[in-house]
N, C-alpha and C. Protein backbone atom coordinates (compact mmCIF):
# COMPACT_ATOMS: atom_id res chain seq x y z
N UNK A 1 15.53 10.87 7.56
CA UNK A 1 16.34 10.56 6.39
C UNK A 1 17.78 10.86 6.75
N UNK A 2 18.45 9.96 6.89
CA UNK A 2 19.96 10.10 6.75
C UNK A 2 20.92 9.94 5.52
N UNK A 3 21.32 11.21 5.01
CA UNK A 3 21.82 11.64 3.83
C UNK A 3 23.45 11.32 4.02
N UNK A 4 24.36 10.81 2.63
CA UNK A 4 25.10 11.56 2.18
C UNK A 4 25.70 11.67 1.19
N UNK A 5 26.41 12.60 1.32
CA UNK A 5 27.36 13.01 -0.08
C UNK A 5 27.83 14.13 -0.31
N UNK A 6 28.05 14.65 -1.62
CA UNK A 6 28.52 16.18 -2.06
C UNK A 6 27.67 16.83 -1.51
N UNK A 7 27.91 17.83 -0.67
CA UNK A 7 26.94 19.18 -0.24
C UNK A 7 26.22 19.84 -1.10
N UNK A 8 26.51 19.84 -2.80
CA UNK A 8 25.41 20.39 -3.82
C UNK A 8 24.58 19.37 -3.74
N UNK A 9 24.98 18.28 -3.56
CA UNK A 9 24.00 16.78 -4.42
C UNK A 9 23.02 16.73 -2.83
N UNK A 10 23.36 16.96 -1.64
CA UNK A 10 22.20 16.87 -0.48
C UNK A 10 21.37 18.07 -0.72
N UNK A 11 21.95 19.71 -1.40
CA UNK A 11 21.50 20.80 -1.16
C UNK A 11 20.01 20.53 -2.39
N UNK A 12 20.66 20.14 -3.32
CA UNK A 12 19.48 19.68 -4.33
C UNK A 12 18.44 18.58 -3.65
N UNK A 13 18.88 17.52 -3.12
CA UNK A 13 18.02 16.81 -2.63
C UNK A 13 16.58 17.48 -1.45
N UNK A 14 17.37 18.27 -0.69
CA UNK A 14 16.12 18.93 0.00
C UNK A 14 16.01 20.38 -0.52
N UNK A 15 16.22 20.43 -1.80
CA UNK A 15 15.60 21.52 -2.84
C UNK A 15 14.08 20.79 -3.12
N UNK A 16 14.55 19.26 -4.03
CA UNK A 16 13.20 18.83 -4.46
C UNK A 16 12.56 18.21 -3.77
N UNK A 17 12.95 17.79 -2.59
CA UNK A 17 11.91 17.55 -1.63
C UNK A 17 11.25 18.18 -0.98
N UNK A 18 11.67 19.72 -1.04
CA UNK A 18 10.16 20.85 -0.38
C UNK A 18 9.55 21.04 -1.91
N UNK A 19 10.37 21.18 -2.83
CA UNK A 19 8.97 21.69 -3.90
C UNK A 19 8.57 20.41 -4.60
N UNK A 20 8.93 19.39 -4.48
CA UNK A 20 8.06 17.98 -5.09
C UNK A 20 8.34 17.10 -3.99
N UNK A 21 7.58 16.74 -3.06
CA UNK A 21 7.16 15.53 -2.21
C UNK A 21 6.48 14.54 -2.67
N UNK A 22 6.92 13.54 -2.02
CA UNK A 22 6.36 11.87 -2.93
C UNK A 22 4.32 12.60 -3.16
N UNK A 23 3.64 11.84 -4.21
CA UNK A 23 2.10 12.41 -4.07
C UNK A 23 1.34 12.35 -2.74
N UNK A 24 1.73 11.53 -1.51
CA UNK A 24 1.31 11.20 -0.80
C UNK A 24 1.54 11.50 0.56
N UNK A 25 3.06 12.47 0.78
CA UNK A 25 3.45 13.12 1.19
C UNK A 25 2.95 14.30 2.40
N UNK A 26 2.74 14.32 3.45
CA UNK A 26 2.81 16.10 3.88
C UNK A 26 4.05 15.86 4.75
N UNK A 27 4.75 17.07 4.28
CA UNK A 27 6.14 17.45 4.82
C UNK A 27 5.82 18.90 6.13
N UNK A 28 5.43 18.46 7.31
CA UNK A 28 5.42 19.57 8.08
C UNK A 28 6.39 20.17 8.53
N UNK A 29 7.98 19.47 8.87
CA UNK A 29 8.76 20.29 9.12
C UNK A 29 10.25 19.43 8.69
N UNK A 30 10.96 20.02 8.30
CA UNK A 30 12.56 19.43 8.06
C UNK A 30 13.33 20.56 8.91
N UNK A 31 14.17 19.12 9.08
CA UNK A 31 14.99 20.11 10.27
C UNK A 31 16.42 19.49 10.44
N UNK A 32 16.99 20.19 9.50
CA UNK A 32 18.77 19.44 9.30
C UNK A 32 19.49 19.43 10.21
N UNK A 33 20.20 18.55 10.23
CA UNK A 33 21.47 18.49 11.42
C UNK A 33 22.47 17.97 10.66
N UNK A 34 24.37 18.24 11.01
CA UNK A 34 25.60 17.39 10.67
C UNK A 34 25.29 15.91 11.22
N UNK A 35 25.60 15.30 10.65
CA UNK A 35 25.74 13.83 11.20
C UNK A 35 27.33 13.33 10.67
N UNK A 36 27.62 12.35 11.08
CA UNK A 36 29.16 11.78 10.91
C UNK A 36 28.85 10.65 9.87
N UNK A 37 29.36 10.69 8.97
CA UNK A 37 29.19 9.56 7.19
C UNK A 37 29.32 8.34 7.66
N UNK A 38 28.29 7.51 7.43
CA UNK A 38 28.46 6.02 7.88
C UNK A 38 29.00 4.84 7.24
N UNK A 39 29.06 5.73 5.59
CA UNK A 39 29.69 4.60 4.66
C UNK A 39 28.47 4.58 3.75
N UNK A 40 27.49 4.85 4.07
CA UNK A 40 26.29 4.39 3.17
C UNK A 40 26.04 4.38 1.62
N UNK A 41 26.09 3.14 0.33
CA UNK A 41 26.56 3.81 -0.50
C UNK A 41 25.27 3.86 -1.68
N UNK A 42 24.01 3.80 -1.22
CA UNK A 42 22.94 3.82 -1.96
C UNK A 42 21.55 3.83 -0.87
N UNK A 43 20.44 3.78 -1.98
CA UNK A 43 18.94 4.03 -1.10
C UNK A 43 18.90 3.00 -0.45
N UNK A 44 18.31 2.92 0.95
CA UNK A 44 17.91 1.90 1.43
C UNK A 44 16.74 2.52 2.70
N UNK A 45 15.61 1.42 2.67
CA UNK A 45 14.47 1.75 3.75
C UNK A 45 14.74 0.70 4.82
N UNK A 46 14.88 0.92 5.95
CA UNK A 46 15.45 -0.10 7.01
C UNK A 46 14.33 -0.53 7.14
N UNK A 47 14.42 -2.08 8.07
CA UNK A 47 13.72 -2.33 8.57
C UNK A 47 12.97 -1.58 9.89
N UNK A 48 12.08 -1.54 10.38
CA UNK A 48 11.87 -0.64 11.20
C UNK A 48 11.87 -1.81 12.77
N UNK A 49 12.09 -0.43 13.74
CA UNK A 49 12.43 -0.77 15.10
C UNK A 49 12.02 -0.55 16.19
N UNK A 50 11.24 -1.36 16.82
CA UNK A 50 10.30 -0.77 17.76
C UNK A 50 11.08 -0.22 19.33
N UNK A 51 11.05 0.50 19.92
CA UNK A 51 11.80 1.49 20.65
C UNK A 51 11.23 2.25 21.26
N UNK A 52 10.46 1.79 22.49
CA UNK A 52 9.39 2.49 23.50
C UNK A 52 8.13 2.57 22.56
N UNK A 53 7.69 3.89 22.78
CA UNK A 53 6.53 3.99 22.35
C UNK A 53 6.12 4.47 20.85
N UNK A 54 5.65 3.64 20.30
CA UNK A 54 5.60 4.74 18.95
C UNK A 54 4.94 5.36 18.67
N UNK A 55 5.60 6.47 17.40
CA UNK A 55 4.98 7.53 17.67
C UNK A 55 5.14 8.17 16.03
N UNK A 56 4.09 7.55 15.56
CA UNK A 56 3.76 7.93 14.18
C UNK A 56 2.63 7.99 13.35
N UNK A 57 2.57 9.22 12.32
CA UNK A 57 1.33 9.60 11.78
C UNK A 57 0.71 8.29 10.64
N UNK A 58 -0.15 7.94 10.91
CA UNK A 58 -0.65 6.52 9.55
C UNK A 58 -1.38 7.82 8.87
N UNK A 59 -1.13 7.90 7.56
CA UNK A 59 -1.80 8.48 6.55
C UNK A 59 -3.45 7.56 6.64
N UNK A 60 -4.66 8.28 6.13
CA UNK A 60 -5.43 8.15 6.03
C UNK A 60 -5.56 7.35 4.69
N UNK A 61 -6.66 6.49 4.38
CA UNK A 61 -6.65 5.52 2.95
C UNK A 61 -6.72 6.69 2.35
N UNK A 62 -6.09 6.21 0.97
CA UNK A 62 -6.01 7.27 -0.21
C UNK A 62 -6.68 6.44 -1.46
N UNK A 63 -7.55 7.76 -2.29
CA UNK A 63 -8.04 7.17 -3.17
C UNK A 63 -7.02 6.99 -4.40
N UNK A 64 -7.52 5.96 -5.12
CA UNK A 64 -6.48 5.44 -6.19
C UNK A 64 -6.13 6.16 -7.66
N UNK A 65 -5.27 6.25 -7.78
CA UNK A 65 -4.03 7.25 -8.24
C UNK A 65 -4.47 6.79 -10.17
N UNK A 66 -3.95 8.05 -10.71
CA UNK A 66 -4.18 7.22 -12.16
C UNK A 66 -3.34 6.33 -12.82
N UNK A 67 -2.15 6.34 -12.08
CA UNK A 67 -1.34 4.98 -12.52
C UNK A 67 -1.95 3.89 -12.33
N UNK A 68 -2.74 3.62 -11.30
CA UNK A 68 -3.05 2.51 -11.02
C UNK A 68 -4.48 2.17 -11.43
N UNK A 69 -4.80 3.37 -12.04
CA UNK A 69 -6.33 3.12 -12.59
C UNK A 69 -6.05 3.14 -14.14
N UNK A 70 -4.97 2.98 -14.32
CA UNK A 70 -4.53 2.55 -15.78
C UNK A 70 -4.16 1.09 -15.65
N UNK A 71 -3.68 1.01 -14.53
CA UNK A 71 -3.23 -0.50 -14.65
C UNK A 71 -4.73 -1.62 -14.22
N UNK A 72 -5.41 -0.94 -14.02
CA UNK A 72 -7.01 -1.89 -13.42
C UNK A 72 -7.97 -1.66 -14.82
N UNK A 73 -7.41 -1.59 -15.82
CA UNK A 73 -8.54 -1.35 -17.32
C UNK A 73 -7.39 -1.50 -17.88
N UNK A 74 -6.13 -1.68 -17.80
CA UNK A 74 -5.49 -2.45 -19.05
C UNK A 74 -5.53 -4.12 -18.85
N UNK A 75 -6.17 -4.54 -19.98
CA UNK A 75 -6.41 -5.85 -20.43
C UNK A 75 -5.19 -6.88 -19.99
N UNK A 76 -4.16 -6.36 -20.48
CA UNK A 76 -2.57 -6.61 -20.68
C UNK A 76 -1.71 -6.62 -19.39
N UNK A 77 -2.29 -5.73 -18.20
CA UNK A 77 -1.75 -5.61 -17.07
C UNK A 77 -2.23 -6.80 -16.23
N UNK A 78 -1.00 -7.36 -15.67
CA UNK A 78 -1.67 -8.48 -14.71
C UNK A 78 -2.55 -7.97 -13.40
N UNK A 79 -2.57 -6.88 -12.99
CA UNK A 79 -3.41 -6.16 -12.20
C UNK A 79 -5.02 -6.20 -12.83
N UNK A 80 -5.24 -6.39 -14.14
CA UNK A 80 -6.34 -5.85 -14.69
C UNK A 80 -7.79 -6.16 -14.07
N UNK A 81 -8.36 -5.02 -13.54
CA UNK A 81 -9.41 -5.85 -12.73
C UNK A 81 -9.26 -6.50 -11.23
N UNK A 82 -8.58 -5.84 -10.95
CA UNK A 82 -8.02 -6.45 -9.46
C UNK A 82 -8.24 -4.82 -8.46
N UNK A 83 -9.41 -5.45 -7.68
CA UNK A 83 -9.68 -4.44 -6.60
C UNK A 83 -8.80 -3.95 -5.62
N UNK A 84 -7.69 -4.17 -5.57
CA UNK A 84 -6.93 -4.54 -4.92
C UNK A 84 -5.47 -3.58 -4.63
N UNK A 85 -5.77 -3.32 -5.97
CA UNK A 85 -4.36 -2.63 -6.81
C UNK A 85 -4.47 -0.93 -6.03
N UNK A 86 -2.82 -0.71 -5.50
CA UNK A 86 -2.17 0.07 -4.91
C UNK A 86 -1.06 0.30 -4.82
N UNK A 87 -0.71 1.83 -4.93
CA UNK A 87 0.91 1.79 -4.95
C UNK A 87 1.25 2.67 -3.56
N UNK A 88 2.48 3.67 -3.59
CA UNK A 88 2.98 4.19 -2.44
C UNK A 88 2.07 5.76 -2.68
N UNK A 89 1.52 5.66 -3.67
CA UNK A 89 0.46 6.83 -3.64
C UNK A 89 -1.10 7.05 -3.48
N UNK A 90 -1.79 5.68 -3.62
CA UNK A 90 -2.67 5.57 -3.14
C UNK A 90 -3.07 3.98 -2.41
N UNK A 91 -4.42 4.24 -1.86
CA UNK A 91 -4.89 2.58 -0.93
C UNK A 91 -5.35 2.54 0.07
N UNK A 92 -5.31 1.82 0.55
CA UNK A 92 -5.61 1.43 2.46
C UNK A 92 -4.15 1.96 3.06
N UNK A 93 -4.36 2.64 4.44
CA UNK A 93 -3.11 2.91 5.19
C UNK A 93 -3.82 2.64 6.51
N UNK A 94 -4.60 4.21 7.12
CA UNK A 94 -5.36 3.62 8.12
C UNK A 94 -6.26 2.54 8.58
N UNK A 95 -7.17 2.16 7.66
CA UNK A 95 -7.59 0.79 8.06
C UNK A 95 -7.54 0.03 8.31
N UNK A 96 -5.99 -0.66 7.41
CA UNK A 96 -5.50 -1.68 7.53
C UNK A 96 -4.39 -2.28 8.82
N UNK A 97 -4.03 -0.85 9.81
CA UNK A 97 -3.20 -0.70 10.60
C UNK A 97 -3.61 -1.64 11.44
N UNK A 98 -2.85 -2.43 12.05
CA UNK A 98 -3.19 -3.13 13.42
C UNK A 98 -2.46 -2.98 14.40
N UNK A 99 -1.15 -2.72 14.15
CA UNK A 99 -0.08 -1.77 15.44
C UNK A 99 0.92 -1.28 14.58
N UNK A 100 1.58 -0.82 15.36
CA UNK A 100 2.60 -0.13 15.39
C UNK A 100 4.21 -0.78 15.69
N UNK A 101 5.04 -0.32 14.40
CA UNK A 101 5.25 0.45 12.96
C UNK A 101 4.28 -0.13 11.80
N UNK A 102 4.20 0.88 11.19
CA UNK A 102 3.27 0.72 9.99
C UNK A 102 4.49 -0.18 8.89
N UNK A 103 4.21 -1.33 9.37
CA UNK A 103 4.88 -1.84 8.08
C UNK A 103 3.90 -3.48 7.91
N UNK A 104 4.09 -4.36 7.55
CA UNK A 104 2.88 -5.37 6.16
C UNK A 104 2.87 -6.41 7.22
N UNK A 105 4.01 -6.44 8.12
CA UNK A 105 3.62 -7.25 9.22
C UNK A 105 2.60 -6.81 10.23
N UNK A 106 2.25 -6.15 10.31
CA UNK A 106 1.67 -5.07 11.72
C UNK A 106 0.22 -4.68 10.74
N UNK A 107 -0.21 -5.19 9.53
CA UNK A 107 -1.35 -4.60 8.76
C UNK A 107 -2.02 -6.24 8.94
N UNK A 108 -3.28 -5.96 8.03
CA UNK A 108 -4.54 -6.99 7.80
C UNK A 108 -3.83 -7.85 6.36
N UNK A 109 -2.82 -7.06 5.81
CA UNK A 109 -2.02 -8.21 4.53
C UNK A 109 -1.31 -9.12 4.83
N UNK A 110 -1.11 -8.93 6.13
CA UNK A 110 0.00 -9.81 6.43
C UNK A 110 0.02 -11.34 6.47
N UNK A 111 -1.18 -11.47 6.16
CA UNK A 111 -1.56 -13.42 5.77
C UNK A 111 -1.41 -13.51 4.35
N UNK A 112 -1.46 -12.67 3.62
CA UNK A 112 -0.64 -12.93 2.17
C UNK A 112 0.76 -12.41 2.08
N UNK A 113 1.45 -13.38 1.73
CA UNK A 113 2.53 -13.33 1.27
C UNK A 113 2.78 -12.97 -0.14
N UNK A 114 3.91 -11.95 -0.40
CA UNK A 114 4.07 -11.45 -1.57
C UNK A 114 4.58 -12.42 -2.66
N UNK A 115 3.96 -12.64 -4.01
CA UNK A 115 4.71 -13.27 -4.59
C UNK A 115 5.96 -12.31 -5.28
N UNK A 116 6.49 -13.32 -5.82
CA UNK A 116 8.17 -13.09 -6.65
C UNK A 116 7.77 -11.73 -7.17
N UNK A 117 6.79 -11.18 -8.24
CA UNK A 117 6.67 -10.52 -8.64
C UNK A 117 6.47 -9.16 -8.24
N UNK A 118 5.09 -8.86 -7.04
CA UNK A 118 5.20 -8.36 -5.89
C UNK A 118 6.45 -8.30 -4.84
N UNK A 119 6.86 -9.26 -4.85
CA UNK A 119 8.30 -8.64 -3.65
C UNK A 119 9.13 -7.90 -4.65
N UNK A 120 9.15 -8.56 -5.05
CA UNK A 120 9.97 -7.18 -6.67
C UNK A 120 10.01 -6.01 -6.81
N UNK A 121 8.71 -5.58 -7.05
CA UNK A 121 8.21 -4.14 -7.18
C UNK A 121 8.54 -3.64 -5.79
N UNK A 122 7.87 -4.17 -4.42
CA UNK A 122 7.94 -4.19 -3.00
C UNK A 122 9.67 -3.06 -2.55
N UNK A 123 10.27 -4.18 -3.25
CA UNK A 123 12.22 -3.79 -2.70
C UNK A 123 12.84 -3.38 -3.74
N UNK A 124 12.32 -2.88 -4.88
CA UNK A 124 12.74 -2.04 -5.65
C UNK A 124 12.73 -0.42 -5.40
N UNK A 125 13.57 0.02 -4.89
CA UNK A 125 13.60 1.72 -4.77
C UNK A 125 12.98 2.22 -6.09
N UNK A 126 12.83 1.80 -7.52
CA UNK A 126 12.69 3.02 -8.71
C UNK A 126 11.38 2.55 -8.90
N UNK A 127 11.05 1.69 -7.91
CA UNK A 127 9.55 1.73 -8.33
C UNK A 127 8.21 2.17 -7.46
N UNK A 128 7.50 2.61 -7.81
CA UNK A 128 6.37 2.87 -7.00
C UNK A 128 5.61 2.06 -6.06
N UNK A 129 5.71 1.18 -5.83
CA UNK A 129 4.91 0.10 -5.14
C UNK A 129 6.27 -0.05 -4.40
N UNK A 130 7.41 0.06 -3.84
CA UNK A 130 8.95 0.21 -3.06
C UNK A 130 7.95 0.64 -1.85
N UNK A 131 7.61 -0.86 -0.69
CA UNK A 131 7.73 -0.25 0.25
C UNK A 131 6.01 0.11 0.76
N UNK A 132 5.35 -0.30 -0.48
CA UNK A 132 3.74 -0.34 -0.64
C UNK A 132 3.76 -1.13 0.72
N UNK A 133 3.05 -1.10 2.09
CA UNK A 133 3.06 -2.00 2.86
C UNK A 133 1.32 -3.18 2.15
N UNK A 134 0.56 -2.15 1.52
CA UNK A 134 -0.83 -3.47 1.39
C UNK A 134 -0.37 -3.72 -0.01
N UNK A 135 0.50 -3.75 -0.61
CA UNK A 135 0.64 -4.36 -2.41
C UNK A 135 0.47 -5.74 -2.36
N UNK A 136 -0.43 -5.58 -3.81
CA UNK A 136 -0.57 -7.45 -3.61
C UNK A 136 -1.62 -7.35 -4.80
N UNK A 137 -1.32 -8.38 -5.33
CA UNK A 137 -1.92 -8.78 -7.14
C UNK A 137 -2.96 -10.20 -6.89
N UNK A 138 -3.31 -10.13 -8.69
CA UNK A 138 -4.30 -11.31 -8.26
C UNK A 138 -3.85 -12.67 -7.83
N UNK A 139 -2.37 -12.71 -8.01
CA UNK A 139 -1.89 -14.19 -7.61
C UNK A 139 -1.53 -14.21 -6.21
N UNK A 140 -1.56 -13.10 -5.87
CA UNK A 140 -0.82 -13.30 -4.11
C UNK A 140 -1.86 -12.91 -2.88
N UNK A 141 -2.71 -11.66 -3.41
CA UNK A 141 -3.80 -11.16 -2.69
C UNK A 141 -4.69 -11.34 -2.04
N UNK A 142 -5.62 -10.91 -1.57
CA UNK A 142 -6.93 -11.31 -1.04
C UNK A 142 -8.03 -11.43 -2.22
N UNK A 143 -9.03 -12.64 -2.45
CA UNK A 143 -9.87 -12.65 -3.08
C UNK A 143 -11.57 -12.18 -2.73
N UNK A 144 -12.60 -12.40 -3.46
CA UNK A 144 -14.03 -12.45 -3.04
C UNK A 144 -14.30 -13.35 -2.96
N UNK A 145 -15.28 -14.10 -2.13
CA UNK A 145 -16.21 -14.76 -2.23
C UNK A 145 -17.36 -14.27 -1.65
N UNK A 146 -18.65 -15.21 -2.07
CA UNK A 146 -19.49 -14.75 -1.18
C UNK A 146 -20.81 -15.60 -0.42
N UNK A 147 -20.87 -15.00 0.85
CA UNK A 147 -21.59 -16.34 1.93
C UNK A 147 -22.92 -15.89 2.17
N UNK A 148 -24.00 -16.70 1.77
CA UNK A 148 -25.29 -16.76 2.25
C UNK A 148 -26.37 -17.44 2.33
N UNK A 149 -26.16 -17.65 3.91
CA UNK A 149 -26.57 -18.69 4.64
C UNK A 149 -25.57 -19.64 4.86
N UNK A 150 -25.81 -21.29 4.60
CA UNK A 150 -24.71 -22.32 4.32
C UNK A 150 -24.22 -22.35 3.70
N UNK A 151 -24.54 -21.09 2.10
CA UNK A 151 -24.36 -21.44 0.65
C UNK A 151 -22.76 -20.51 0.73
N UNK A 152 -21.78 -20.90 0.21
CA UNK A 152 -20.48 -20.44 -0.55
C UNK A 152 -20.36 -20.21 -2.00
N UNK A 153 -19.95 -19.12 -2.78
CA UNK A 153 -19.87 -19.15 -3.79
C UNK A 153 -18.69 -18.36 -3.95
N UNK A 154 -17.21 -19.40 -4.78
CA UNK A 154 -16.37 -19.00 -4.43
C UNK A 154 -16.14 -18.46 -6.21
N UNK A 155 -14.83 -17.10 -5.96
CA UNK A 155 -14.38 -16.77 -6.87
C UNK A 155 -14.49 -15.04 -6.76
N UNK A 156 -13.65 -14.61 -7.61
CA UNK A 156 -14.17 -12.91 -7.76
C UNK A 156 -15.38 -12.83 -8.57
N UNK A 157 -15.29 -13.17 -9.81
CA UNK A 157 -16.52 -12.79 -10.57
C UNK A 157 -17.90 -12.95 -10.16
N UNK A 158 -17.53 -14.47 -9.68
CA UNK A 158 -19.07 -15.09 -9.42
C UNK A 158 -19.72 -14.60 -7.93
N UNK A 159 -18.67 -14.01 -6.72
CA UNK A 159 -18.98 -14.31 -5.78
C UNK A 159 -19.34 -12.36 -6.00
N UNK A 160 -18.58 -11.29 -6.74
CA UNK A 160 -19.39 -10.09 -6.82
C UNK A 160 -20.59 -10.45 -8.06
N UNK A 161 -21.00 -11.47 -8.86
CA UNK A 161 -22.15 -11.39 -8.92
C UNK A 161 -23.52 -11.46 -8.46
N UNK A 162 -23.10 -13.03 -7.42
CA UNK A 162 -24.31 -13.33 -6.38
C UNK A 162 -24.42 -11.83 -5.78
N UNK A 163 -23.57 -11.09 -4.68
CA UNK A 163 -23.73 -10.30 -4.36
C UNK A 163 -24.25 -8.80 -4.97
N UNK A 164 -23.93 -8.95 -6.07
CA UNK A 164 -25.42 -8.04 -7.04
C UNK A 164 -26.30 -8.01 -7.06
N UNK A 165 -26.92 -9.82 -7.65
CA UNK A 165 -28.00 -10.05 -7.64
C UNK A 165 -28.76 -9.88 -6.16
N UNK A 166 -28.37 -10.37 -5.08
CA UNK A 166 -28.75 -10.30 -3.93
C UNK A 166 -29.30 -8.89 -3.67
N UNK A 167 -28.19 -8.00 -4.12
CA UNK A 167 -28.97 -6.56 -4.12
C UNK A 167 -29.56 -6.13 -4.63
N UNK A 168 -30.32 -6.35 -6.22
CA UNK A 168 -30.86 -6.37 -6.86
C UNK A 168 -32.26 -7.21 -6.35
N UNK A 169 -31.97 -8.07 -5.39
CA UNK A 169 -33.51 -8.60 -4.82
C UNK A 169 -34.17 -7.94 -3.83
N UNK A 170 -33.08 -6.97 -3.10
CA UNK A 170 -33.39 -6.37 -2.26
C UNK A 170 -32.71 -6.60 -1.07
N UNK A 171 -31.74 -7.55 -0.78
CA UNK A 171 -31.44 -7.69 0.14
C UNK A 171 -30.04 -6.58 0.92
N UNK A 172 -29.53 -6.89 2.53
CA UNK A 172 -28.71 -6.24 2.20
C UNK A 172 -27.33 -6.47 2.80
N UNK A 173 -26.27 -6.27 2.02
CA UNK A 173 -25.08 -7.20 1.31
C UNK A 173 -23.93 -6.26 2.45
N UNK A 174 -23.45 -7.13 3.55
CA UNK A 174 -21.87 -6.70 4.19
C UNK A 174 -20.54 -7.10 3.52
N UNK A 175 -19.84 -6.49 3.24
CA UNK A 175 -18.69 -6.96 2.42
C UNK A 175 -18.04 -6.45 3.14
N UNK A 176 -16.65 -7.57 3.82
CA UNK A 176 -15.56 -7.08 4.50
C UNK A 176 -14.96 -7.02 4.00
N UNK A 177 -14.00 -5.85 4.01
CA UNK A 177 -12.62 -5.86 3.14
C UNK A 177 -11.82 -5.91 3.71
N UNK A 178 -10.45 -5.47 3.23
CA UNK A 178 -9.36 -5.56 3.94
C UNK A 178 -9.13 -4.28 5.31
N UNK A 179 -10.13 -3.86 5.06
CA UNK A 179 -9.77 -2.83 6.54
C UNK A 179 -11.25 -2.95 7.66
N UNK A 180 -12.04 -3.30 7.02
CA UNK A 180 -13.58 -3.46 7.76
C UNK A 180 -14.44 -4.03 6.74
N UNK A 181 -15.77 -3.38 7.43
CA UNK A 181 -17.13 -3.62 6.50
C UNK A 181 -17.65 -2.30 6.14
N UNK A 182 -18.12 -2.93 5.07
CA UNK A 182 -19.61 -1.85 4.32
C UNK A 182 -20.23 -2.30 4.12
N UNK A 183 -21.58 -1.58 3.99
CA UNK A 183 -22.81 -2.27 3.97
C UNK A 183 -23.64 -1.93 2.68
């Protein structure tokens, strides 16, 4: 993190960043240095830069947060019901990794493109999903379907129903997701 400003307004900043870290957060070590002011005059997350070898921790998937399990049972939320739904506090991280830097190009999302709405939230600093590398809704996302044998049955609803019933006959059902399979 390259800071600046008033020396109270940085001293507060890594006040609340040892005693409140983003939820998703582990802070093992901070370690300040002077740097020379670059002009910088607001938040910004760079693009990232690959530069020998990299060398960074991928958080492990995180289970989903209650913001977002408010937004998957509100009726009203365009998320509603969307397996999918993740912010910068919970989701897929490790799974979805395919190299290095962890950013949406270098993941398994990267064949969906964000819509308007999603890139929104995405490059908005005050919002939670700022930077989500797997965010993605029911209009932009990955869907279900489901295959067995020659037979296709496309859709979310219909294609996790066949796959019910199927289990319900006894059979037994691989579903790939966005980071692998389960069985």
């Amino acid at each position: 993190i390259h800071l600046e400003g008033a020396e109270l307004a940085m001293d507060a900043f890594l006040r609340d960043l040892r005693a409140q870290p983003p939820p998703a957060a582990r802070i093992t070590e901070l370690d300040v240095r002077s740097a020379e002011p670059a002009g910088f005059e607001g938040f910004s997350i760079r693009e990232s830069r690959s530069q020998g070898d990299p060398s960074t921790r991928i958080s492990p998937d995180l289970p989903v947060c209650e913001e977002c399990l408010r937004e998957l049972f509100n009726p009203s939320d365009r998320r509603c019901r969307s397996p999918f739904t993740n912010c910068t506090n919970c989701g897929p991280r490790y799974t979805i990794t395919q190299a290095l830097p962890y950013d949406r190009r270098n993941t398994t999302m990267s064949e969906w493109p964000l819509d308007q709405a999603c890139a929104r939230e995405y490059h908005d600093a005050a919002n939670r999903r700022f930077h989500a590398e797997p965010v993605s809704c029911p209009a932009c996302g990955p869907h279900y379907y489901f295959l067995c044998g020659d037979r296709t049955i496309s859709g979310d609803a219909p294609g996790i129903a066949a796959a019910a019933e199927s289990l319900r006959a006894g059979s037994i059902v691989a579903i790939k997701g966005i980071g692998g399979y389960h069985l």
